[in-house]
Protein backbone atom coordinates (compact mmCIF):
# COMPACT_ATOMS: atom_id res chain seq x y z
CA UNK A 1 -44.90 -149.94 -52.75
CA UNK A 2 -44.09 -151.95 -49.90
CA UNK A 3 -45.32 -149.28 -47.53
CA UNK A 4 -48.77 -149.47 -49.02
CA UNK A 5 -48.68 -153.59 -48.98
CA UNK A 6 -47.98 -153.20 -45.36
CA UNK A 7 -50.51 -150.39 -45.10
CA UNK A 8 -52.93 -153.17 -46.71
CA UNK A 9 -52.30 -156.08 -44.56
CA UNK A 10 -52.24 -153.73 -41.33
CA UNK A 11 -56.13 -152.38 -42.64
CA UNK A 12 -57.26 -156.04 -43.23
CA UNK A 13 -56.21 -158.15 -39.98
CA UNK A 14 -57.80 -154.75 -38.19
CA UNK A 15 -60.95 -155.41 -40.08
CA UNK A 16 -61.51 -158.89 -39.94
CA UNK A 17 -60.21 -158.82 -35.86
CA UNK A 18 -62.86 -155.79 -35.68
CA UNK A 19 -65.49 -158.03 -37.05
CA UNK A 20 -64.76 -160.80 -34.98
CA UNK A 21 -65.59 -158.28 -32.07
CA UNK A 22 -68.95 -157.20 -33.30
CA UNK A 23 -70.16 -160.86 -33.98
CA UNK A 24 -68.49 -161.89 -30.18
CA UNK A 25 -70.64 -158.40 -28.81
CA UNK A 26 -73.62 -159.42 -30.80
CA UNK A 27 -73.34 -163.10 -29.59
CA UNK A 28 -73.27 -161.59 -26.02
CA UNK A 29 -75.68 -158.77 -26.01
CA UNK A 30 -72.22 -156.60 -25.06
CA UNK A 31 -71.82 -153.27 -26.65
CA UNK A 32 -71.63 -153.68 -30.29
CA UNK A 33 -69.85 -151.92 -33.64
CA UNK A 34 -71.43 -149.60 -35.40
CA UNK A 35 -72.29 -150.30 -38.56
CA UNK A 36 -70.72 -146.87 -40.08
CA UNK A 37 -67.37 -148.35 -38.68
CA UNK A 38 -67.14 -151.44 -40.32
CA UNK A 39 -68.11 -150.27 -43.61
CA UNK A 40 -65.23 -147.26 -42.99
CA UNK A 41 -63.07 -150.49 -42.70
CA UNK A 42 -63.63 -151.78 -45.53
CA UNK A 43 -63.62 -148.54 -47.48
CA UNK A 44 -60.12 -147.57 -46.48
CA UNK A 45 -58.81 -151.08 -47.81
CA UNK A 46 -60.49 -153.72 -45.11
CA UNK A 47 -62.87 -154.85 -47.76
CA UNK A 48 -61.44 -158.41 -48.84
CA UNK A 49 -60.85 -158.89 -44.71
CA UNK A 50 -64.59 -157.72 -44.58
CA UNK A 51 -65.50 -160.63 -47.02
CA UNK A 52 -63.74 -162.92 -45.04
CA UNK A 53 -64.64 -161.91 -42.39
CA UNK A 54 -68.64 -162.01 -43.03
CA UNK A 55 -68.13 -165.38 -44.37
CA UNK A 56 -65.69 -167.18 -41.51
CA UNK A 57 -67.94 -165.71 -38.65
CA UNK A 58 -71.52 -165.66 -40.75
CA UNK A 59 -72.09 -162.41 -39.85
CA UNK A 60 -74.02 -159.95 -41.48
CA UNK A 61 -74.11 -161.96 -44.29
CA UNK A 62 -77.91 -161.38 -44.79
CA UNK A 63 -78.36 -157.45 -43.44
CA UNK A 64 -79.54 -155.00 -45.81
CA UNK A 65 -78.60 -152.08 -46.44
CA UNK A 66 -75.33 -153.43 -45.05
CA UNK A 67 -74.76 -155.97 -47.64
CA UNK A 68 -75.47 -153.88 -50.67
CA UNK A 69 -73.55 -150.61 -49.18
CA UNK A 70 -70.15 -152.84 -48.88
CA UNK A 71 -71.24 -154.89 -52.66
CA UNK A 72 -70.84 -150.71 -53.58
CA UNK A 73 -67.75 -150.34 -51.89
CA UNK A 74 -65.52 -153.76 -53.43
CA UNK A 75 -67.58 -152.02 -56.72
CA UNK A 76 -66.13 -148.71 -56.62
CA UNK A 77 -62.37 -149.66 -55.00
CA UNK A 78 -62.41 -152.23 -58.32
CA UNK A 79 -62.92 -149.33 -60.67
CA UNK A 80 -60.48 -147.19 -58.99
CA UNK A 81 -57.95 -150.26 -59.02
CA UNK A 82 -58.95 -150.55 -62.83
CA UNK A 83 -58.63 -147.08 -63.23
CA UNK A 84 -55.33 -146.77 -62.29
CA UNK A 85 -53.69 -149.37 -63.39
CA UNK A 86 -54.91 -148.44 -67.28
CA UNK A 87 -53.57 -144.78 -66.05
CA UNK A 88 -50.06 -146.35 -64.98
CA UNK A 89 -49.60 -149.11 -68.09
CA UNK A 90 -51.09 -145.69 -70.47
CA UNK A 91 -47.89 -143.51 -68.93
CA UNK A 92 -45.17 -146.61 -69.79
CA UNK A 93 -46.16 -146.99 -73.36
């Protein structure tokens, strides 16, 4: 357990730091993030880092399909965190 809760704060300081870089790139015409990457992020368990992240540097807050493709992301990792805790609680009755 604690290996994943370390797994999770390692994912989300690299996602909102990652972030960070792509609004400092964009801000700078520098070389920027691709798009694919910072969804990935959030996919593998950056997402709430992703959220703050959008919302401390106001960045790609507005972008579509960007916007709705991480919305589908927090959607589908709440379902699977729903679906497996009714799994685990189902197995200790």
């Amino acid at each position: 357990m604690y290996l994943f809760l370390g797994y999770l704060l390692v994912i989300n300081i690299l996602t909102f730091v990652v972030y960070g870089w792509d609004k400092r790139a964009a801000k700078m015409g520098m070389r920027r993030v691709p798009e694919n990457v910072l969804l990935f992020l959030a996919f593998i368990g950056g997402t709430p880092a992703a959220y703050a992240a959008r919302a401390y540097f106001r960045h790609k807050t507005i972008k579509q399909p960007f916007s709705t493709r991480l919305r589908l992301i927090l959607i589908v990792q709440i379902v699977v965190v729903v679906l497996s805790l009714l799994f685990f609680f189902r197995g200790q009755a």
